[in-house]
Protein backbone atom coordinates (compact mmCIF):
# COMPACT_ATOMS: atom_id res chain seq x y z
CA UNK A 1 -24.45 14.84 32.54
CA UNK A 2 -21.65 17.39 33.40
CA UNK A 3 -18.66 17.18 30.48
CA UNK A 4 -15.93 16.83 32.92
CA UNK A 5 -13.14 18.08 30.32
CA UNK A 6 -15.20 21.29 28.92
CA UNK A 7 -12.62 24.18 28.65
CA UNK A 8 -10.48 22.80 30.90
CA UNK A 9 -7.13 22.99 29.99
CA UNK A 10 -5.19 20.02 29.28
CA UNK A 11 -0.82 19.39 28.24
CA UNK A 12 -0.43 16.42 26.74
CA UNK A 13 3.12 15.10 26.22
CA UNK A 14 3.54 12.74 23.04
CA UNK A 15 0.46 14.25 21.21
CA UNK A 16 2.14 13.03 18.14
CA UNK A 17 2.37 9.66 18.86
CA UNK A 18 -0.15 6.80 18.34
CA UNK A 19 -1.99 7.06 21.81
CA UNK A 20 -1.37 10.79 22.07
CA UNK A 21 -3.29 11.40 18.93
CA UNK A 22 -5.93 9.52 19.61
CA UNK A 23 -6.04 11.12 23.57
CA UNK A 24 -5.66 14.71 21.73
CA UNK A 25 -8.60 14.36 19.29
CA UNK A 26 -11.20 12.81 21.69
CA UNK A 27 -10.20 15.76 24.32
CA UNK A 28 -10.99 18.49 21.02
CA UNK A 29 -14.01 16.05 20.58
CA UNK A 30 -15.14 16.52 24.67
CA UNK A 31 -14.42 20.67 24.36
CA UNK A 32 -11.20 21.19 26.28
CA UNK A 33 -8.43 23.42 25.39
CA UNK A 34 -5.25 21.36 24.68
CA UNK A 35 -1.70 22.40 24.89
CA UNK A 36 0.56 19.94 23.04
CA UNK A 37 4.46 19.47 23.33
CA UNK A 38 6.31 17.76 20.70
CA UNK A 39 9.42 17.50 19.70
CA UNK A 40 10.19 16.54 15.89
CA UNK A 41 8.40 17.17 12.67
CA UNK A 42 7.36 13.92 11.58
CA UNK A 43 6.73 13.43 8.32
CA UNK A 44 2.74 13.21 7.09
CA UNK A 45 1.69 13.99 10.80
CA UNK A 46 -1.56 16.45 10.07
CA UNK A 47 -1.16 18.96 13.24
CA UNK A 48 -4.85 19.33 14.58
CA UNK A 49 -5.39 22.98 14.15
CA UNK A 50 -8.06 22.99 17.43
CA UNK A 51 -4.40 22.22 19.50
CA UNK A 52 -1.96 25.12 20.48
CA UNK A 53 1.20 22.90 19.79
CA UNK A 54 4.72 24.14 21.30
CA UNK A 55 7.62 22.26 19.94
CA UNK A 56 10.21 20.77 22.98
CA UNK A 57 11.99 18.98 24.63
CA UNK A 58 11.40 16.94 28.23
CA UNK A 59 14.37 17.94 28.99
CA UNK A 60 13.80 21.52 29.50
CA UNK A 61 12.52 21.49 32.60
CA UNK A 62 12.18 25.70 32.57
CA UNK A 63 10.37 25.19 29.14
CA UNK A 64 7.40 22.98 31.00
CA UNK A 65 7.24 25.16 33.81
CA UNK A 66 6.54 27.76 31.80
CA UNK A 67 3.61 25.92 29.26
CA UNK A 68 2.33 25.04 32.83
CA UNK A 69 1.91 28.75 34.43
CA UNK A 70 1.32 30.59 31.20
CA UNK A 71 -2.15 28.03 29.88
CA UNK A 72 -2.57 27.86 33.37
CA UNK A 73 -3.10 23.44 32.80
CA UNK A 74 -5.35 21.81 34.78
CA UNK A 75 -4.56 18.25 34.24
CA UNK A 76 -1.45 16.62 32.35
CA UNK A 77 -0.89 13.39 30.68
CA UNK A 78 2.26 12.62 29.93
CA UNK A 79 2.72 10.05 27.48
CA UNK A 80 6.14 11.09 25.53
CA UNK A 81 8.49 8.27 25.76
CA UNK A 82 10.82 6.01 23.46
CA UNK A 83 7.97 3.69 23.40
CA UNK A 84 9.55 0.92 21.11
CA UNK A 85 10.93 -1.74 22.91
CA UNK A 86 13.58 -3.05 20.73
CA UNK A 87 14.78 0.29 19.48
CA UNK A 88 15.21 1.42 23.32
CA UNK A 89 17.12 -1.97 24.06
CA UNK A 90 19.61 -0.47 21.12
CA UNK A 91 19.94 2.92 22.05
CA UNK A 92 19.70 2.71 25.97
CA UNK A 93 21.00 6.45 26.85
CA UNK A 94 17.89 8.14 24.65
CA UNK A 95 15.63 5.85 25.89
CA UNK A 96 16.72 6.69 29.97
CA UNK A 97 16.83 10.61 28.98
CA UNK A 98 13.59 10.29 27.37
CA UNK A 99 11.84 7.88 29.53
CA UNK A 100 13.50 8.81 33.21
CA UNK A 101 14.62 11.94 32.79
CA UNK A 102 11.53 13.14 30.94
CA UNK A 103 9.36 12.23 33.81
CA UNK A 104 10.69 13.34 36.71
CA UNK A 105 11.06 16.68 34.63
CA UNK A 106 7.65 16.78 34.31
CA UNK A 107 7.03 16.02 37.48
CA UNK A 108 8.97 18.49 38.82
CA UNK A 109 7.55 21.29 36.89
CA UNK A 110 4.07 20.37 38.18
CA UNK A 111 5.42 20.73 41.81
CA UNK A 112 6.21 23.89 41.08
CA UNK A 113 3.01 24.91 39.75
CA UNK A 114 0.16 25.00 42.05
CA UNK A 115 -2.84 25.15 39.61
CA UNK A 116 -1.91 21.73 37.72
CA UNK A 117 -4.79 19.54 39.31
CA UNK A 118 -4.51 16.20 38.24
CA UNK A 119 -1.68 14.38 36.64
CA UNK A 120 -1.72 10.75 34.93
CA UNK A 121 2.03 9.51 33.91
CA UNK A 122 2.15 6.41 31.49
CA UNK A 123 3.82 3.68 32.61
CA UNK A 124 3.57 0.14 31.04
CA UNK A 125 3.24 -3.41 32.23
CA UNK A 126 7.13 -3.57 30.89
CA UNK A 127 7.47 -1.77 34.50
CA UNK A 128 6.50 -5.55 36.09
CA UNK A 129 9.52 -7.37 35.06
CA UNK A 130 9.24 -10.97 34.45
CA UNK A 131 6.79 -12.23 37.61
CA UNK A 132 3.87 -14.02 38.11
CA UNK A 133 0.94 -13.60 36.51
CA UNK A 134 -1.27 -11.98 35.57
CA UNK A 135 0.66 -8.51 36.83
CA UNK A 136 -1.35 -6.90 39.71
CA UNK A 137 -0.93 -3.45 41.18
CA UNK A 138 0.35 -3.95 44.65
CA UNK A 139 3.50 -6.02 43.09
CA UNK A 140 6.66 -4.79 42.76
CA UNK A 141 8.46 -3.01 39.43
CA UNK A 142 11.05 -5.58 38.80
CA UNK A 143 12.45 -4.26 34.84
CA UNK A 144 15.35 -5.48 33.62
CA UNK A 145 16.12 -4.44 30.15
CA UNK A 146 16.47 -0.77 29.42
CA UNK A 147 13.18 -0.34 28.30
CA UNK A 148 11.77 -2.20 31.10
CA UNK A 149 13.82 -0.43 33.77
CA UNK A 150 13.44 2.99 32.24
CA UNK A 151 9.13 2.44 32.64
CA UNK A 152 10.29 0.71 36.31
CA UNK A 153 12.27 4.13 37.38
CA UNK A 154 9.62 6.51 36.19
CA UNK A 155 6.68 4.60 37.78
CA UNK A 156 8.47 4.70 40.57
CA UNK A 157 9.57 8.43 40.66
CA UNK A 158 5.90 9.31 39.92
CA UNK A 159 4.96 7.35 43.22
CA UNK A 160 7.85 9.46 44.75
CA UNK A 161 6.36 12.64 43.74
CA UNK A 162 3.27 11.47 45.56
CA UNK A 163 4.80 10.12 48.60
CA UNK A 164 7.23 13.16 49.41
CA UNK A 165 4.92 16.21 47.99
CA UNK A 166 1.42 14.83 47.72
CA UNK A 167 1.35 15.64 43.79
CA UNK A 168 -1.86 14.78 42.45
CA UNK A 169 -0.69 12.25 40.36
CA UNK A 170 -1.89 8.24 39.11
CA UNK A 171 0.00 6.01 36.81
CA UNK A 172 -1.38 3.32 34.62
CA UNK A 173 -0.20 0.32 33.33
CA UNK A 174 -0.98 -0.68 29.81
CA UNK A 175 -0.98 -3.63 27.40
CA UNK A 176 0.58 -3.73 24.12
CA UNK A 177 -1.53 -0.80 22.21
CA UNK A 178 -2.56 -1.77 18.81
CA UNK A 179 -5.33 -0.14 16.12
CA UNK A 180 -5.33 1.74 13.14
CA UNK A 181 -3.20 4.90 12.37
CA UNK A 182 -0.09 2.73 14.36
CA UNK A 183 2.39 3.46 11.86
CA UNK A 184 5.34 1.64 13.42
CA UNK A 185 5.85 -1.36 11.28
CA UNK A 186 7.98 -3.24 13.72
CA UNK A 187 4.94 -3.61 16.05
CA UNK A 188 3.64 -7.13 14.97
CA UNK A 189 -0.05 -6.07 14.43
CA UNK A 190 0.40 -3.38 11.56
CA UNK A 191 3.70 -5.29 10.53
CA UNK A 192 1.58 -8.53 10.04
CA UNK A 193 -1.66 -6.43 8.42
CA UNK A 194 0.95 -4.66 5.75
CA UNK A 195 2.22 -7.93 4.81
CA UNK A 196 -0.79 -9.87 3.91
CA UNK A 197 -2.20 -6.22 2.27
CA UNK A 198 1.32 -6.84 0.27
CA UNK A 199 0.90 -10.56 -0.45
CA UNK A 200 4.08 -11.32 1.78
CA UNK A 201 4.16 -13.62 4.80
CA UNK A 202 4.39 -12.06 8.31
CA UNK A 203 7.40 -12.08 9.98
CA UNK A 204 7.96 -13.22 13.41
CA UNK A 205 11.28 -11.90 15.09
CA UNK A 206 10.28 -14.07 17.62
CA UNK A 207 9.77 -18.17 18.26
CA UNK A 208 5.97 -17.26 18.34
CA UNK A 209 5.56 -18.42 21.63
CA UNK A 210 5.63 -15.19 23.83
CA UNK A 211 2.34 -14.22 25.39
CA UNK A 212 1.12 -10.36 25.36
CA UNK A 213 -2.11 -8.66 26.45
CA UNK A 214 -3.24 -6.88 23.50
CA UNK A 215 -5.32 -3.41 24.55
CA UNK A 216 -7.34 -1.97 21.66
CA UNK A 217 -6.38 2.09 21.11
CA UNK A 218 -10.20 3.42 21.59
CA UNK A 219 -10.75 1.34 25.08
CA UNK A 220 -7.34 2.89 25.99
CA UNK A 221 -8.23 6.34 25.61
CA UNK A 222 -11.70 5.83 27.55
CA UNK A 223 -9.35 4.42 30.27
CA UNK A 224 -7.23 7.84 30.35
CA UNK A 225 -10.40 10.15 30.09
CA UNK A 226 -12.10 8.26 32.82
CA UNK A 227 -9.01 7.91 34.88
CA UNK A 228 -8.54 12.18 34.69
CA UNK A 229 -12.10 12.72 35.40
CA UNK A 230 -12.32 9.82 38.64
CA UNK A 231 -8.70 10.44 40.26
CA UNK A 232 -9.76 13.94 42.20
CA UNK A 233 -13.44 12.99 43.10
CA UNK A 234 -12.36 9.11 43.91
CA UNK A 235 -9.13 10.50 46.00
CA UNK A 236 -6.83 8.25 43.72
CA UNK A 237 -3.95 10.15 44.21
CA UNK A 238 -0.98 7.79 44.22
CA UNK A 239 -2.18 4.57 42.90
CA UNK A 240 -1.42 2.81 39.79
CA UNK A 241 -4.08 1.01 37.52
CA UNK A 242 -3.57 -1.79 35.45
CA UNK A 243 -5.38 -1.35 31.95
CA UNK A 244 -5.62 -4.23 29.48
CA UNK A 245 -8.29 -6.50 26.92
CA UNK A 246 -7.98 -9.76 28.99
CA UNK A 247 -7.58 -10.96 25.67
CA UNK A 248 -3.83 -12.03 25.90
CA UNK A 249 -2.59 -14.56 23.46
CA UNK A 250 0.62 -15.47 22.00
CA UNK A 251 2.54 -14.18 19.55
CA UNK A 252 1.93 -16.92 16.83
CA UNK A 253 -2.04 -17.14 17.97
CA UNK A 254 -2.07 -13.53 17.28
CA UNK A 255 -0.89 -13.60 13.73
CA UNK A 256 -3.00 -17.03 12.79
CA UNK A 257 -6.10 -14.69 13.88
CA UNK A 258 -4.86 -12.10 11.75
CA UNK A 259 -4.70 -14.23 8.49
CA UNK A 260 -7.93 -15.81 9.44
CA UNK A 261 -9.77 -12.12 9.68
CA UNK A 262 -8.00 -11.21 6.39
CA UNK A 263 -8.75 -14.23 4.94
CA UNK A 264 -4.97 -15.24 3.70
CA UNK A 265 -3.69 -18.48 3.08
CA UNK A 266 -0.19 -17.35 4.04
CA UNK A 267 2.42 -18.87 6.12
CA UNK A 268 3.93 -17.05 9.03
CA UNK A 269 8.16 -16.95 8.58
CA UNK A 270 9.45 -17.44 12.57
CA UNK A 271 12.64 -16.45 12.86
CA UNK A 272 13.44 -17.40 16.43
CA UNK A 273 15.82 -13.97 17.00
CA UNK A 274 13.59 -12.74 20.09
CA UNK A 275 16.20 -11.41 22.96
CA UNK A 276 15.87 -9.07 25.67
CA UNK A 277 12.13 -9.43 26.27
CA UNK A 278 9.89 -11.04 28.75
CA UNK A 279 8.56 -14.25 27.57
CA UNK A 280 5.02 -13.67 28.87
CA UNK A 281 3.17 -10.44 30.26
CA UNK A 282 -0.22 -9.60 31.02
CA UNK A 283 -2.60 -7.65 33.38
CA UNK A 284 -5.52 -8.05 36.31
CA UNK A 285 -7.88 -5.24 35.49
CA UNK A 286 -10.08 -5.99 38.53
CA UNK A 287 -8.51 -3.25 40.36
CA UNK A 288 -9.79 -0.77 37.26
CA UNK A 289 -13.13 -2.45 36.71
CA UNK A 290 -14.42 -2.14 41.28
CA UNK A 291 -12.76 1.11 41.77
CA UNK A 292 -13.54 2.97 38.44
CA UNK A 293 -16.20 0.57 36.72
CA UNK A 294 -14.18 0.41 33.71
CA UNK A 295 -13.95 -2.08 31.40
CA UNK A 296 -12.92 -2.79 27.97
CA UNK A 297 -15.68 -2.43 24.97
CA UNK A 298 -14.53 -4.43 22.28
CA UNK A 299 -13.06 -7.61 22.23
CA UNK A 300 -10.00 -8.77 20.81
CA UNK A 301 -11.59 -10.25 17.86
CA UNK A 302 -13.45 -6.70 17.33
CA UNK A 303 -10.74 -4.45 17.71
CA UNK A 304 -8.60 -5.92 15.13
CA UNK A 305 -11.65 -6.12 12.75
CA UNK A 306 -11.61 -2.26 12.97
CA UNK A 307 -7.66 -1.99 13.24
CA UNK A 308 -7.68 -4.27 9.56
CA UNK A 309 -10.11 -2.26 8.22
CA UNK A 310 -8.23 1.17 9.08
CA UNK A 311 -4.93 -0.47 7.20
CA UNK A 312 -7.36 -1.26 4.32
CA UNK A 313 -8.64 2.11 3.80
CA UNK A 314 -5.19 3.71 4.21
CA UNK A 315 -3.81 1.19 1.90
CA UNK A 316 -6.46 2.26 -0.67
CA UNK A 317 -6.09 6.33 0.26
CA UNK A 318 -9.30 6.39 1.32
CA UNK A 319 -8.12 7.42 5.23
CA UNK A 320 -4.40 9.54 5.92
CA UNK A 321 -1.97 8.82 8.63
CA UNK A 322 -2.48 11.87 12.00
């Protein structure tokens, strides 16, 4: 079969991040040329050398244009964004400039540049609000925290985009992301894997109780790749797709399986400080699996074997961090 993403050439915003790495890699892996924007040094991040990385901001809007016209991109995924939900709630001006701001710059520099092709924005099922379940495309974006609202207002700009200039552009609509190389320790699946590694009980900021679909890293990225190589031939232009496990569970559930897998005899410590968050979010993925035929691959069970095992190694040196 044809390798859709051979030499073609590919910006990815948020390379550096958890998804973006994995997105960047698997791209090198599949032969295409890939033009990364970041913006800080972070520490221990290994910069692929197969990537030409440009450090900058979203919010140099001449900056993108330019990345666009001069690598002459094909296809875009933007995935920069202050992605951590609590730490946008605290710093709600970053997390609009970065989140809002950032995407509509984005999109605006792909207007203006008439060889970019295809165009995938990351939104999240944040975007939802609190609804019924389980979240399904057609409903409305309802956010009402500032991370919610910021992944509301750039959903909906991307739609705009399509709507008033017929960009060539699709947004999906993602679980909570979890696997190995996630090295933000406030998420409660490393968090909870570095404390039993540490002999400590697992913290939960929460009562326990709230419900989240849990999307394994790998089945995400097969999601993206197959999402940029459907949207032209499938004439998706304009729609949103919902991407998820189905294997939602709740917050205490999660972290029982956790110790079980690891074998501890620890005790969860629930704190009951949860604010500012939806009490229970997750995704249809029927619109995903009959127009695209996708589907996750591992269970939830499976892909926290592998996401343990990762922490294990790294614990033990015997895997590095980017």
């Amino acid at each position: 079969m044809k390798n859709h993403w051979e030499n073609k050439n590919v910006l990815i915003t948020g390379a550096t991040g958890f998804l973006g790495g994995y997105l960047t890699n698997r791209l090198i892996e599949k032969g295409a040329n890939v033009i990364a924007l970041f913006r800080d040094h972070i520490k221990n991040i290994k910069f692929n050398k197969n990537v030409n990385w440009i450090k900058g901001d979203l919010t140099d809007r001449y900056l993108l244009e330019r990345i666009l016209g001069e690598y002459e991109i094909d296809t875009v995924f933007h995935l920069a964004a202050q992605a951590i939900v609590g730490i946008a709630n605290k710093n709600p001006i970053s997390t609009f400039e970065s989140n809002i701001l950032g995407t509509w710059n984005v999109l605006e520099a792909c207007r203006r540049s008439p060889l970019v092709k295809n165009i995938i924005v990351a939104s999240s099922d944040k975007a939802y609000g609190e609804q019924d379940l389980p979240y399904k495309e057609e409903m409305a974006l309802m956010g009402k925290h500032p991370y919610d609202v910021s992944k509301s207002c750039a959903d909906l700009i991307s739609m705009s985009y399509y709507h008033t200039y017929k960009l060539p552009v699709c947004i999906t609509r993602c679980g909570n992301l979890y696997g190995g190389g996630d090295m933000n320790f406030n998420r409660i699946i490393p968090q909870t894997i570095e404390s039993i590694l540490n002999q400590n009980s697992p913290i939960i900021r929460s009562d326990g109780t709230f419900v989240r679909d849990y999307f394994y890293v790998e089945d995400a990225v097969e999601a993206y790749l197959l999402l940029g190589e459907k949207m032209s031939e499938l004439k998706l232009y304009g729609e949103a797709f919902n991407f998820g496990s189905e294997g939602y569970l709740s917050v205490i559930e999660l972290v029982k399986l956790i110790l079980k897998l690891m074998d501890s005899h620890l005790e969860p410590i629930v704190l009951n400080e949860g604010n500012h968050e939806i009490k229970n979010q997750y995704l249809s993925i029927e619109k995903s699996k009959k127009i695209l035929k996708w589907k996750p691959h591992f269970t939830l069970e499976e892909g926290i074997k592998k996401t343990i095992d990762w922490y294990r190694k790294y614990a033990q040196g015997e895997v590095k961090y980017g």
